[in-house]
Protein backbone atom coordinates (compact mmCIF):
# COMPACT_ATOMS: atom_id res chain seq x y z
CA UNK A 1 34.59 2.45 23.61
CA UNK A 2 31.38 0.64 23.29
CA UNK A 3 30.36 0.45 19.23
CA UNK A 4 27.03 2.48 18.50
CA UNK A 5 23.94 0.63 18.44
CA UNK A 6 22.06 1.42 15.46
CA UNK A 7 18.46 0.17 14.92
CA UNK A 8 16.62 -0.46 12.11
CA UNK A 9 12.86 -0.05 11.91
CA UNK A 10 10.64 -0.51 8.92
CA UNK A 11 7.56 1.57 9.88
CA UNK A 12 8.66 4.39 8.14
CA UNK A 13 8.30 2.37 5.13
CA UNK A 14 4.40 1.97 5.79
CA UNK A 15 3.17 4.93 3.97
CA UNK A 16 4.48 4.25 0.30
CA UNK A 17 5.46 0.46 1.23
CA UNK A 18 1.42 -0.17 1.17
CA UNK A 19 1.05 1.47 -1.90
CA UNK A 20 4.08 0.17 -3.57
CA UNK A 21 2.46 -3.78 -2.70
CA UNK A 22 -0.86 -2.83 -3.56
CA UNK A 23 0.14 -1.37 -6.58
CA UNK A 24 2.57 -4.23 -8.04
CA UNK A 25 0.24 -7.09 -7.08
CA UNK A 26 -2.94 -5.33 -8.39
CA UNK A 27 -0.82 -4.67 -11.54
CA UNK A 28 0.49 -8.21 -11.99
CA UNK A 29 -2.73 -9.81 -11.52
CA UNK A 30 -5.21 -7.23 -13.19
CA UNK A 31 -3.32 -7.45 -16.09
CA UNK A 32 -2.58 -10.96 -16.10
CA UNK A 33 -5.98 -11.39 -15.49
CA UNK A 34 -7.06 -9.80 -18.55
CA UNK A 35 -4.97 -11.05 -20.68
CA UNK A 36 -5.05 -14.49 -19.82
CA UNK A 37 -9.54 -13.95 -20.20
CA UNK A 38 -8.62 -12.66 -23.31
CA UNK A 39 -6.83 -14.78 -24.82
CA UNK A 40 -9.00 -17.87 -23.49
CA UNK A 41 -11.96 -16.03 -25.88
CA UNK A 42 -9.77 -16.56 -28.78
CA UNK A 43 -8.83 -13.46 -29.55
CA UNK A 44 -5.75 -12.51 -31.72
CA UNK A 45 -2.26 -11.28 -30.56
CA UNK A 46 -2.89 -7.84 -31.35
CA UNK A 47 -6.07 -7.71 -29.44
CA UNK A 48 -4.62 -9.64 -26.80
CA UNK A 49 -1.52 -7.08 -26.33
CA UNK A 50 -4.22 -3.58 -26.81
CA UNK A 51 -6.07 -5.09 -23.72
CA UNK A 52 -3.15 -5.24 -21.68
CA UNK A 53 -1.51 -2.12 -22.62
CA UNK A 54 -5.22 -0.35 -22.28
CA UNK A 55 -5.65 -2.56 -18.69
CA UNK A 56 -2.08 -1.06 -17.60
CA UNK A 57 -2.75 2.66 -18.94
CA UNK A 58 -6.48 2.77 -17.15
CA UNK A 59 -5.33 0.75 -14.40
CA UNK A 60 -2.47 3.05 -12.96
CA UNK A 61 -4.16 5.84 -13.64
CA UNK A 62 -7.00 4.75 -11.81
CA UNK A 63 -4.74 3.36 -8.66
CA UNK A 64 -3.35 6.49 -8.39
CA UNK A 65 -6.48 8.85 -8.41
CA UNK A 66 -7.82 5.85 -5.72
CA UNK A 67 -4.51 6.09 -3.63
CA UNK A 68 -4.33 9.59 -3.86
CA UNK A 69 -8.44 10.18 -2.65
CA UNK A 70 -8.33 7.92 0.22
CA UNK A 71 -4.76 8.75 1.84
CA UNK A 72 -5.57 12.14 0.72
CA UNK A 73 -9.15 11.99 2.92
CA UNK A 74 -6.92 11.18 5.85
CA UNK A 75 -4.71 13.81 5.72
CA UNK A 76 -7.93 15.95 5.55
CA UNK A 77 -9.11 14.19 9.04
CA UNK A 78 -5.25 14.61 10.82
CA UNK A 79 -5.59 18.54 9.81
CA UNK A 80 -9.00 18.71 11.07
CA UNK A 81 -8.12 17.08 14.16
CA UNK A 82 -4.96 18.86 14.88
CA UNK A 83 -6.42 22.07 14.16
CA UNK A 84 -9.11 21.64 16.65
CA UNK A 85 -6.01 20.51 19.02
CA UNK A 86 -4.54 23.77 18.22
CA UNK A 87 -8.01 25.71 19.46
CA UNK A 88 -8.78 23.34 22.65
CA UNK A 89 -4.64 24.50 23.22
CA UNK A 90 -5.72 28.09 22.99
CA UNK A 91 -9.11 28.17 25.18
CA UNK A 92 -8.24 25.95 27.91
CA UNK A 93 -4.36 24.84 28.06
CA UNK A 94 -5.09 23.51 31.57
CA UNK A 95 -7.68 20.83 30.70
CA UNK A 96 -5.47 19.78 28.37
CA UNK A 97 -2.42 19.85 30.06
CA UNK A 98 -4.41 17.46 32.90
CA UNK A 99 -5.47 15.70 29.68
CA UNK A 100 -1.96 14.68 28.66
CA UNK A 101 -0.96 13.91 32.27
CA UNK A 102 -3.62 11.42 32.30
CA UNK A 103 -2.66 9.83 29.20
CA UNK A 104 0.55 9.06 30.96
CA UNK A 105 -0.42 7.89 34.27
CA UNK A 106 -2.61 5.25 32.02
CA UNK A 107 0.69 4.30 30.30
CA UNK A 108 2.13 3.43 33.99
CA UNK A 109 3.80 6.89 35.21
CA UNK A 110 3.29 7.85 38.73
CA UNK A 111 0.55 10.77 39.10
CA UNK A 112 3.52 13.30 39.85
CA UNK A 113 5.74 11.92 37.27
CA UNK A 114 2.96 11.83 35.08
CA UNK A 115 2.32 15.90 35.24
CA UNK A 116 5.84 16.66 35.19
CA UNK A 117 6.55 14.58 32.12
CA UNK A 118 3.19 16.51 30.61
CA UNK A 119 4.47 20.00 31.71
CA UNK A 120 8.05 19.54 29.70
CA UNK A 121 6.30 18.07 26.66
CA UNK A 122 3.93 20.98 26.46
CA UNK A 123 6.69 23.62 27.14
CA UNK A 124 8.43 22.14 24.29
CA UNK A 125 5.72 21.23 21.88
CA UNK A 126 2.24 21.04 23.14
CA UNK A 127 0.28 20.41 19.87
CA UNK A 128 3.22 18.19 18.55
CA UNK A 129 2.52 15.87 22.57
CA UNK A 130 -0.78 16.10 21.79
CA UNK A 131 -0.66 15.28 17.99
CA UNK A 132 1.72 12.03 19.38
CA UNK A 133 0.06 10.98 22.46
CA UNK A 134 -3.91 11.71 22.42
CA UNK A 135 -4.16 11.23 18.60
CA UNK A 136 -1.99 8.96 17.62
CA UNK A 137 -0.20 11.10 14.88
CA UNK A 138 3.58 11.16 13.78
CA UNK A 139 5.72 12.57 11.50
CA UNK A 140 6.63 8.80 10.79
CA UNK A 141 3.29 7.95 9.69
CA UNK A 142 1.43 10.62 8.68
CA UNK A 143 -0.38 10.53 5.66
CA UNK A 144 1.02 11.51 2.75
CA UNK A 145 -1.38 11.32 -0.73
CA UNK A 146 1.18 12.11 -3.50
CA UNK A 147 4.05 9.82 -2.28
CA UNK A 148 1.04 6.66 -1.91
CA UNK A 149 -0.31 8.01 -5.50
CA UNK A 150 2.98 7.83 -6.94
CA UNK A 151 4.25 4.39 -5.50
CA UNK A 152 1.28 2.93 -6.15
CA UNK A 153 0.44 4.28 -10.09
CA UNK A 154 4.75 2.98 -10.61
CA UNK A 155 4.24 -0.16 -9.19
CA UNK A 156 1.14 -1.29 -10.77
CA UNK A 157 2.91 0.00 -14.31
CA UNK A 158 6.12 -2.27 -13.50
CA UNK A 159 3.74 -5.39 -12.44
CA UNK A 160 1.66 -4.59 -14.90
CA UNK A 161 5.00 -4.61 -17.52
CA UNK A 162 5.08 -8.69 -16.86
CA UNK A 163 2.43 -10.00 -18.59
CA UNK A 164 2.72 -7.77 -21.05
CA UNK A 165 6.38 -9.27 -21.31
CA UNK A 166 4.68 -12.50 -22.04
CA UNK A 167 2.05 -11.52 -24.47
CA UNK A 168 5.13 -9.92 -26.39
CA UNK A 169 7.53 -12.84 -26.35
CA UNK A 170 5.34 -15.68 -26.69
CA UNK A 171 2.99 -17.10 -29.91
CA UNK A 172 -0.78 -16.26 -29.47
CA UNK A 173 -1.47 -20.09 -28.93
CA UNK A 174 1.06 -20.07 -25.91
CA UNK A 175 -0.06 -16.62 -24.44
CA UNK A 176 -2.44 -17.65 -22.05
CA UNK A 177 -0.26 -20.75 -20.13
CA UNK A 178 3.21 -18.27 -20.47
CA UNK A 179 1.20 -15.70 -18.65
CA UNK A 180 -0.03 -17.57 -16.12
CA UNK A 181 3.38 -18.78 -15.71
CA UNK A 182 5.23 -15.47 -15.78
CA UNK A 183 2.44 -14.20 -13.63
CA UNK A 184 2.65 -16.91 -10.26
CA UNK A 185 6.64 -16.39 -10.46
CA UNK A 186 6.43 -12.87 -10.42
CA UNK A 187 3.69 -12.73 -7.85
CA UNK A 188 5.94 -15.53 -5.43
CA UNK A 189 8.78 -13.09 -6.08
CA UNK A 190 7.08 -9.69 -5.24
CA UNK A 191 5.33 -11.28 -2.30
CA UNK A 192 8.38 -12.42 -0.73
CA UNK A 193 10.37 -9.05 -1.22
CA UNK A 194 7.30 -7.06 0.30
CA UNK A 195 7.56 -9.87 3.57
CA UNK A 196 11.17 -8.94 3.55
CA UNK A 197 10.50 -5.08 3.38
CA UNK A 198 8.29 -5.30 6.04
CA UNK A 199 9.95 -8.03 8.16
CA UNK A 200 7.59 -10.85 7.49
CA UNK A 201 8.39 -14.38 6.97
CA UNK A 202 8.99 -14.76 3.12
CA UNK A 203 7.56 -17.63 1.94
CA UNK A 204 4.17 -17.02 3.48
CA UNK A 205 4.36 -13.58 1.77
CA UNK A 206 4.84 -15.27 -1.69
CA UNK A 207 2.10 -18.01 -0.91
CA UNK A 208 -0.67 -15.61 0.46
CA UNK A 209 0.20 -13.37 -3.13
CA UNK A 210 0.61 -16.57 -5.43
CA UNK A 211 -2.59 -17.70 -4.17
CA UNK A 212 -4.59 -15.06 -4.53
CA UNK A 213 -3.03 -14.46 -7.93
CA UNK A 214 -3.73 -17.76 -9.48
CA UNK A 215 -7.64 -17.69 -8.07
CA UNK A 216 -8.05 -14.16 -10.47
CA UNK A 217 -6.26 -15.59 -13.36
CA UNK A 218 -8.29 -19.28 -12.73
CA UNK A 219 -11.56 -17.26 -13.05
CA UNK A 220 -10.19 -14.85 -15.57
CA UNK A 221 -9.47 -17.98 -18.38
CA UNK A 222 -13.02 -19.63 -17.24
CA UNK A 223 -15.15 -16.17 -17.89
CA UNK A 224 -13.08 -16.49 -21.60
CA UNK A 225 -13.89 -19.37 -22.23
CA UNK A 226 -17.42 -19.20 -21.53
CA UNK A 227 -17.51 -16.42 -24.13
CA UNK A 228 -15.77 -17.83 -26.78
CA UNK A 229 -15.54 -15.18 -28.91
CA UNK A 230 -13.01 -14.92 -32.14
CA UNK A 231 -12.03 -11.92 -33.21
């Protein structure tokens, strides 16, 4: 006997995958950010380390009220639009049935094959064809605001956690370089496992994050020392 084939896909990792990136890299490098400003001002440790535990408090709190609005605004559009699926399904199941036929002739069926196909699919789930096939909505990816509010307000609080790391460890003369440091590894490291998660090439994920990463903190430390202020 033939061994079963088993695939695995990663695009039912999209909803809280995007979320869970966002989150960690906006963590690491908000944080980092502010820190490393911070400290470039002259500040002392203690200020240093209330800014980054006040940046990490406000800032997952405010990624997951963000996630939460604009995944939850798309759920809000899916419902709309499948509920005035539902009604069109009701008045006129004809026009729609002819609708869903034509969908599938356009996808390369034969016209008779193509009607056929529609009249099984609607027998057996015509808002769930319809959902699939005219709007472009799955179970798979459907939005869902309280699993993207969650991964994203738990990853930005565990990227967040490295700088902090450093500010803790380290001497106040030393924060600001350890940071930085702490900050690109971490940011190489979490954009190669979310290249991995999604099946992208890793070290392009780590240098497109690193990058990024080292432009906020580069501005960050310029804007502090500009300021110059001791507290």
């Amino acid at each position: 006997m033939r061994a079963r084939h088993r695939e695995v896909h990663r695009s039912n990792r999209v909803g809280w995958l995007r979320a869970a990136v966002l989150g960690a890299n906006d963590g690491i490098v908000s944080v980092a950010g502010l820190v490393v400003g911070v400290a470039a001002s002259g500040a002392s440790h203690a200020v240093i380390l209330t800014s980054g535990v006040a940046g990490l408090v406000a800032g997952a709190m405010s990624m997951a009220a963000g996630e939460y609005v604009s995944v939850q605004s798309q759920a809000d559009t899916e419902k709309a639009d499948l509920t005035r699926e539902k009604h069109e399904l009701a008045d006129d199941p004809h026009t729609e049935l002819a609708e869903l036929a034509h969908i599938y002739v356009r996808r390369g069926l034969t016209p008779a094959l193509a009607h056929q196909v529609a009249e099984q699919l609607t027998a057996h789930d015509a808002l769930g064809a319809h959902a699939r096939d005219e709007l472009g909505i799955t179970e798979t990816l459907r939005a869902r605001p309280v699993q993207a509010a969650m991964a994203s307000a738990a990853a930005f609080t565990v990227g967040a956690l490295v700088p902090l790391a450093a500010v803790l460890l380290v001497p106040t003369e030393n924060v600001g370089m350890a940071t930085i440091a702490v900050t690109l590894a971490s940011l190489f490291v979490s954009g190669a496992l979310a290249a991995y998660a999604g099946g992208a090439p890793l070290l392009r994920g780590a240098w497109r994050v690193g990058f990024w990463g080292a432009m906020a903190m580069a501005a960050s430390h310029l804007i502090g020392n500009l300021f110059d202020v001791r507290v």
